[in-house]
C-alpha atoms as a PDB file:
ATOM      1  CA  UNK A   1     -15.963   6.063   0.982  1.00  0.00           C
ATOM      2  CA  UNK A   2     -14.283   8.089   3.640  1.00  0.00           C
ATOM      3  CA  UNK A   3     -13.432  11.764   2.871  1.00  0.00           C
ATOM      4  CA  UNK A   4     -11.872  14.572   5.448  1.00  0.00           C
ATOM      5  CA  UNK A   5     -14.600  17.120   5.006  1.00  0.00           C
ATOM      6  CA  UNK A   6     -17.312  14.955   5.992  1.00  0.00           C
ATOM      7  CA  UNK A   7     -16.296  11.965   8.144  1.00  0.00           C
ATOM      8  CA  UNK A   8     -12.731  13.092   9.197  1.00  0.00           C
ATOM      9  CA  UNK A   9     -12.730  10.513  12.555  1.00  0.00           C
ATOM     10  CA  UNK A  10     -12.326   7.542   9.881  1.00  0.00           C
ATOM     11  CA  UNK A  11     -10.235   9.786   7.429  1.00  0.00           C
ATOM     12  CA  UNK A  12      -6.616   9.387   8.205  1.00  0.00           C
ATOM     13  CA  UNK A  13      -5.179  11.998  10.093  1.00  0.00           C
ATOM     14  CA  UNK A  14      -1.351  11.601   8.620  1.00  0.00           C
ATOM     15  CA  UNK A  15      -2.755  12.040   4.875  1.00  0.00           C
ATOM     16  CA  UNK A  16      -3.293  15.407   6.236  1.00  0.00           C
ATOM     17  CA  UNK A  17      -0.856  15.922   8.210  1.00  0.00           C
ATOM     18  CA  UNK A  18       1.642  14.505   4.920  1.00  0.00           C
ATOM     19  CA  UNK A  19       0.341  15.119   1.849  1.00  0.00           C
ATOM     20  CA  UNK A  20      -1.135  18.787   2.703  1.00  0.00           C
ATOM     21  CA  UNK A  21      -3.696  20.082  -0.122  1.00  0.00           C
ATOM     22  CA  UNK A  22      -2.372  16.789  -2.174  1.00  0.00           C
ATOM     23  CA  UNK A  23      -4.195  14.639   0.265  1.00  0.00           C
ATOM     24  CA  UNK A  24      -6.902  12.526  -1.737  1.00  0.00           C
ATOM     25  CA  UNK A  25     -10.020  14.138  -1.361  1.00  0.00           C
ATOM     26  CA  UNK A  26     -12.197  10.875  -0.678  1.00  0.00           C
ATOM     27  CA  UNK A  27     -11.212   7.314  -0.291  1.00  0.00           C
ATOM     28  CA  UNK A  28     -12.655   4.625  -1.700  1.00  0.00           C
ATOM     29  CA  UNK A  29     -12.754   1.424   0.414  1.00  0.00           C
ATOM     30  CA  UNK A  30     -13.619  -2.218   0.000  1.00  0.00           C
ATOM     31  CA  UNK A  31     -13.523  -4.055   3.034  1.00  0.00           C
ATOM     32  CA  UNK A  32     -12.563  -3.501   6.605  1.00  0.00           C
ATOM     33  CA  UNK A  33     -11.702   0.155   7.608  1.00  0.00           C
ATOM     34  CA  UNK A  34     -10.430  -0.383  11.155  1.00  0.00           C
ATOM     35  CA  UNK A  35      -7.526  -1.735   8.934  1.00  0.00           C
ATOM     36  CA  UNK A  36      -6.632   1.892   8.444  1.00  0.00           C
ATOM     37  CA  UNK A  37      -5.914   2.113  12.007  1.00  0.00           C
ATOM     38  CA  UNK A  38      -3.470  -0.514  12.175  1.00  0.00           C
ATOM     39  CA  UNK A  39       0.472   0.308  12.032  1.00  0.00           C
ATOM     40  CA  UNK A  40       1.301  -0.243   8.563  1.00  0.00           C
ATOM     41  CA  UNK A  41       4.180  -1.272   6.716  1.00  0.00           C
ATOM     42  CA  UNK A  42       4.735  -0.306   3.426  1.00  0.00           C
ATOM     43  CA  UNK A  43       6.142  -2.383   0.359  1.00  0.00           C
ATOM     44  CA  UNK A  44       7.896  -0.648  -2.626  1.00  0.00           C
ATOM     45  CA  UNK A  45       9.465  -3.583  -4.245  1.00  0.00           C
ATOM     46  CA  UNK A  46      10.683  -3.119  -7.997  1.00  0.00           C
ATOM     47  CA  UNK A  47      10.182  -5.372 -10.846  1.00  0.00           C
ATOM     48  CA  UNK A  48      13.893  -5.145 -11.636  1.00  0.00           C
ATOM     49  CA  UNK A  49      15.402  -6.171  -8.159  1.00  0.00           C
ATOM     50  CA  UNK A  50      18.383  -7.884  -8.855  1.00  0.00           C
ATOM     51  CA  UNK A  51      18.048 -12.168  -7.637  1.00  0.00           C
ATOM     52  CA  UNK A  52      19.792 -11.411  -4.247  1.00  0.00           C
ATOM     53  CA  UNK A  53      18.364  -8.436  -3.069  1.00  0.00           C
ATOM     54  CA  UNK A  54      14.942 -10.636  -4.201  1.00  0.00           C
ATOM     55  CA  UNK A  55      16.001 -13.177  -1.919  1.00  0.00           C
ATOM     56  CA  UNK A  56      16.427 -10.733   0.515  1.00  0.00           C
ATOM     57  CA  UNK A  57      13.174  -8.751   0.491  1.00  0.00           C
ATOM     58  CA  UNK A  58      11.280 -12.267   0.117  1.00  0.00           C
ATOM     59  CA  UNK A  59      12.944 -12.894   3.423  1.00  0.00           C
ATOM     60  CA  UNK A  60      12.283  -9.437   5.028  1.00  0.00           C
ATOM     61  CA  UNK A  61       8.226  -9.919   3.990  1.00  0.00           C
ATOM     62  CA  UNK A  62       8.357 -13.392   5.917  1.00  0.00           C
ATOM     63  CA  UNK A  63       9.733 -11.842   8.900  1.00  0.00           C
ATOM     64  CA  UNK A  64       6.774  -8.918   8.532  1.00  0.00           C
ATOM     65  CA  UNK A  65       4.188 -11.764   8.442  1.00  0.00           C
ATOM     66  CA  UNK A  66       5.311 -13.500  11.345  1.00  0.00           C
ATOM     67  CA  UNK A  67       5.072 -10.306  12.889  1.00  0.00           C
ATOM     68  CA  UNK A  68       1.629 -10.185  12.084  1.00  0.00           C
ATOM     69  CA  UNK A  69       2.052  -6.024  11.778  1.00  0.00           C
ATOM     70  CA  UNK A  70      -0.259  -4.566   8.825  1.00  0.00           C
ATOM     71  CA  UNK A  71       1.234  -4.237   5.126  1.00  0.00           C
ATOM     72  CA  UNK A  72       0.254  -1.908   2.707  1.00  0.00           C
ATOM     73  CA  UNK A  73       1.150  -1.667  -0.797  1.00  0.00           C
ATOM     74  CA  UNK A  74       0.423  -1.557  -4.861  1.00  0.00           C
ATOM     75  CA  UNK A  75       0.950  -5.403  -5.228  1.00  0.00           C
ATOM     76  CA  UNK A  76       0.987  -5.201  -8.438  1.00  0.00           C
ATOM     77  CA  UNK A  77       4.628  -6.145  -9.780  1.00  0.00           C
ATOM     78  CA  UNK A  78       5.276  -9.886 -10.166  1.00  0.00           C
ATOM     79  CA  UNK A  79       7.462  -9.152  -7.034  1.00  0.00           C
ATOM     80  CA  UNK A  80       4.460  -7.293  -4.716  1.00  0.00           C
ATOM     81  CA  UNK A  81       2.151 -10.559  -6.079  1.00  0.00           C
ATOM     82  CA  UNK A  82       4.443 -12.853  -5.288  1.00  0.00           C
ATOM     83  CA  UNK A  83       5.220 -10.635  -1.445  1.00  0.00           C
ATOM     84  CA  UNK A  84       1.078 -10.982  -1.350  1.00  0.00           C
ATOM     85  CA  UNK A  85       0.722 -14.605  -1.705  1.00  0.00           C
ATOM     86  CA  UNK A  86       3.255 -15.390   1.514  1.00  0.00           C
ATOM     87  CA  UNK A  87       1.308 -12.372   3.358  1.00  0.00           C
ATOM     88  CA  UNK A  88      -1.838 -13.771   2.610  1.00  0.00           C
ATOM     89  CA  UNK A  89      -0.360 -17.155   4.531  1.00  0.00           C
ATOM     90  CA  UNK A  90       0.119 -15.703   7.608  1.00  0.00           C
ATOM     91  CA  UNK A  91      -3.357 -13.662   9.654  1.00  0.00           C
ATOM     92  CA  UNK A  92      -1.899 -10.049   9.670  1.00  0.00           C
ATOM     93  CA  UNK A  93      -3.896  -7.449   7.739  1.00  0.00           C
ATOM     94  CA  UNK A  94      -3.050  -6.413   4.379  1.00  0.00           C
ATOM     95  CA  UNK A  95      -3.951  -3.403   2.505  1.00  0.00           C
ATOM     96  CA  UNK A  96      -4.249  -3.328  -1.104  1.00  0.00           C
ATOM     97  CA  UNK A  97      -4.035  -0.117  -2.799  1.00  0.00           C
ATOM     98  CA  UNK A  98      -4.188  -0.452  -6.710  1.00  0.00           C
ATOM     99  CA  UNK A  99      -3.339   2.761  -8.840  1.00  0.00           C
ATOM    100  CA  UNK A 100      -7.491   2.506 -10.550  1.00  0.00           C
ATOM    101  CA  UNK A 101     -10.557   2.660  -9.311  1.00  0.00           C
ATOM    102  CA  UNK A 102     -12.037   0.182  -7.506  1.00  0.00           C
ATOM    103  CA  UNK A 103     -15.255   0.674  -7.741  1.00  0.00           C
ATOM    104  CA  UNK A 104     -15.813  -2.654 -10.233  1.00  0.00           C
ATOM    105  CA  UNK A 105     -13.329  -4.708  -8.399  1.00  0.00           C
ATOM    106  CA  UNK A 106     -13.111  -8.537  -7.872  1.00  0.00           C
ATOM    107  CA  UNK A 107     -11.931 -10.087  -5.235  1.00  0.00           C
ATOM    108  CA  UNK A 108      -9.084 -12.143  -6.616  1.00  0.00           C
ATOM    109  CA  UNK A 109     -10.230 -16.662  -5.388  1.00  0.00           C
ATOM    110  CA  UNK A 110      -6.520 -16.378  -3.612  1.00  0.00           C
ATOM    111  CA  UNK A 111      -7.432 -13.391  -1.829  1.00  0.00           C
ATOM    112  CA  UNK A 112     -11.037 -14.288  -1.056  1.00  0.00           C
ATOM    113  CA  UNK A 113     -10.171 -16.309   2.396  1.00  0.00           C
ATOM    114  CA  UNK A 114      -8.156 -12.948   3.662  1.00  0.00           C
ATOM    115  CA  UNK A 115     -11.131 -10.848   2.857  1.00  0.00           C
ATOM    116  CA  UNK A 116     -14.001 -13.235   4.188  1.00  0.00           C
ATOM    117  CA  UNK A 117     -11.691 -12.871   7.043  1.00  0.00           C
ATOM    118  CA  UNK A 118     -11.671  -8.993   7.165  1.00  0.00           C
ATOM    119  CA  UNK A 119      -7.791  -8.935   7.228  1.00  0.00           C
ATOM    120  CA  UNK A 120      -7.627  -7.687   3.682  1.00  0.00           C
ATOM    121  CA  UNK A 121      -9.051  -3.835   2.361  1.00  0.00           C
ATOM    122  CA  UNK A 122      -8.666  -2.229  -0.763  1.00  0.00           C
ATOM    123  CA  UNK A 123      -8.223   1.287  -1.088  1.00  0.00           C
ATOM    124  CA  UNK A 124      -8.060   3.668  -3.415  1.00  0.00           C
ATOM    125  CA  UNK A 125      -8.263   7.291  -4.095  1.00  0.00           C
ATOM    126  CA  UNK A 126      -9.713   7.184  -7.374  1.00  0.00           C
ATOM    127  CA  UNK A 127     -13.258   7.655  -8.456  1.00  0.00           C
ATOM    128  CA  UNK A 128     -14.490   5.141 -11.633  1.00  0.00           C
ATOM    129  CA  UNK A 129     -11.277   5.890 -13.924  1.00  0.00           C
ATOM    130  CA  UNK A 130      -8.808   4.888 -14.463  1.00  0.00           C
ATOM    131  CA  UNK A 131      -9.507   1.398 -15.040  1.00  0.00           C
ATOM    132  CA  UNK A 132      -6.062   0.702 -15.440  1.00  0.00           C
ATOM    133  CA  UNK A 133      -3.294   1.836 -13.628  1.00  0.00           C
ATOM    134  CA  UNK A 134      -0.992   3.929 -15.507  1.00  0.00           C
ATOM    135  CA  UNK A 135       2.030   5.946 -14.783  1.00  0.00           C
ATOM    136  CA  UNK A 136       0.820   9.058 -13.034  1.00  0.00           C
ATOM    137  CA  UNK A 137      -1.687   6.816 -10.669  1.00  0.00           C
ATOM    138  CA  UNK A 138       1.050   4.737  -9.944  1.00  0.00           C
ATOM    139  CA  UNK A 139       3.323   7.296  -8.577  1.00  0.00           C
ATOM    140  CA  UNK A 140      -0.139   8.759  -6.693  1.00  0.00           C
ATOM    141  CA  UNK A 141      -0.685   5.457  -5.130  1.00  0.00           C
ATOM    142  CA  UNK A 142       2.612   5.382  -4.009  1.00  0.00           C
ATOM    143  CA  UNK A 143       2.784   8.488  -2.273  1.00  0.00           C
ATOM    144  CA  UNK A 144      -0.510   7.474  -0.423  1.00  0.00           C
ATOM    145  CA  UNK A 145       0.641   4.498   0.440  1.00  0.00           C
ATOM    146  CA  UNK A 146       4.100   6.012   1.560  1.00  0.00           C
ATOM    147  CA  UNK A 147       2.095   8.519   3.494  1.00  0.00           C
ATOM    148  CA  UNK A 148       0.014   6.104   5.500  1.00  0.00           C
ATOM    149  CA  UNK A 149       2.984   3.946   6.349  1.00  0.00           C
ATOM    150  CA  UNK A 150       4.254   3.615  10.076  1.00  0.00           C
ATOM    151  CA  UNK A 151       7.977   1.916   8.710  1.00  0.00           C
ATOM    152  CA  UNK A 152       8.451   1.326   4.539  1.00  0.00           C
ATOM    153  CA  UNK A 153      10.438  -1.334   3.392  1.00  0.00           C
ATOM    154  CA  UNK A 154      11.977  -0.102  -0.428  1.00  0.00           C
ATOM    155  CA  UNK A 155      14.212  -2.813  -1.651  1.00  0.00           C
ATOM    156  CA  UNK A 156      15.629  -0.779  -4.340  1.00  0.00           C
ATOM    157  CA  UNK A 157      15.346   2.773  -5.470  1.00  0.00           C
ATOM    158  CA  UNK A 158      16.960   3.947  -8.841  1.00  0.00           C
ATOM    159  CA  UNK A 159      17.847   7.406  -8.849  1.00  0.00           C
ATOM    160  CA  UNK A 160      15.351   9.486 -10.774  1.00  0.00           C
ATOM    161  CA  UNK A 161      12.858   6.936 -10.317  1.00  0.00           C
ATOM    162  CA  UNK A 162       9.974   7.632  -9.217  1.00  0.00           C
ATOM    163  CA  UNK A 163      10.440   5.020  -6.284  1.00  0.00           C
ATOM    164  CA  UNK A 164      13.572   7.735  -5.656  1.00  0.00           C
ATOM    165  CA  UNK A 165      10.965  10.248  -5.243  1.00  0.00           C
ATOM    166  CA  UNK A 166       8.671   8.506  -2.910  1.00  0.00           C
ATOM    167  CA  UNK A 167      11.717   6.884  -0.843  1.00  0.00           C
ATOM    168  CA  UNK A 168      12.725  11.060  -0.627  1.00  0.00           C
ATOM    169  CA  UNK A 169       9.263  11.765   1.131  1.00  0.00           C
ATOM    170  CA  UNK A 170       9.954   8.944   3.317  1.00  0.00           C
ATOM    171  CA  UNK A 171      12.762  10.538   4.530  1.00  0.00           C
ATOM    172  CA  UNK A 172      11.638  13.816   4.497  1.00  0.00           C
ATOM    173  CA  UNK A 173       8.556  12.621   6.834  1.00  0.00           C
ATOM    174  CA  UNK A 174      10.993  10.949   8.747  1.00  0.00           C
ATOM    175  CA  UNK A 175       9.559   7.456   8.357  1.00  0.00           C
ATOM    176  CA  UNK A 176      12.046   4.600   9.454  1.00  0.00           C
ATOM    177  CA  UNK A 177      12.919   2.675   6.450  1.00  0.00           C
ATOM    178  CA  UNK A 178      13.572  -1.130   6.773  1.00  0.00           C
END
């Protein structure tokens, strides 16, 4: 657990600095947390990418893991799981942020080498509930993980959306976008 009133040298500074008085107030980690500290790219990739724009992000998270530059994201569309399993082929770190708590969490057999490894850490801002994501989490996860990104990569962004929302802040915190 890392939380800014207490422990703010492992807290991250750009929650702060980004998310104001919405910042999380504790973090809740499982695994390494020098991984924090990393640059981080972030994923928003969309269940309902069309095939070649799919082709194209696919691509674009092959070229991040040769990079071997920290990745961040929900991983939790079909698309995200599918973006894990080539991550988890390469040795950069990856940061898995799910929209529940954490706190009973198994480490998924195909990410179990990555985490031995300490190249993989969850994180989440939630305490015991919810223990599953919904809506609202979602859309918090996303703006944490869009406020701890270094660069974001968001394939597609339908307008209203809440991925429209968080792509927005991106801009707003001046963030390049891949």
């Amino acid at each position: 657990m890392v939380d800014p009133g207490h422990d703010t040298r492992d807290y991250p500074p750009q929650l702060l600095a980004r998310l104001g008085h919405g910042a999380p107030e504790e973090l809740f980690l499982l695994g390494r947390r020098g991984l924090l500290g990393e640059r981080k790219t972030a994923l928003f990739l969309p269940e309902s990418l069309p095939a070649p724009e799919r082709r194209l992000a696919l691509d674009t998270i092959r070229r991040l893991r040769d990079r071997d530059r920290a990745v961040i994201g929900g991983f939790e569309t079909a698309l995200e799981r599918e973006s894990l399993a080539i991550l988890l082929q390469g040795r950069q770190p990856v940061i898995i942020c799910p929209a529940r708590a954490i706190e009973t969490l198994r480490i998924p057999a195909d990410c179990r080498a990555a985490f031995d490894a300490g190249r993989l850490l969850y994180l989440s801002p939630f305490i015991q509930r919810p223990l599953r994501p919904t809506r609202e989490t979602a859309f918090r996860r996303g703006l944490l993980v869009a406020a701890l990104a270094d660069e974001a990569l968001v394939a597609h962004a339908e307008s209203g959306g809440q991925t429209a929302l968080i792509r927005e802040r991106l801009l707003e915190w001046k963030v390049p976008l891949l």
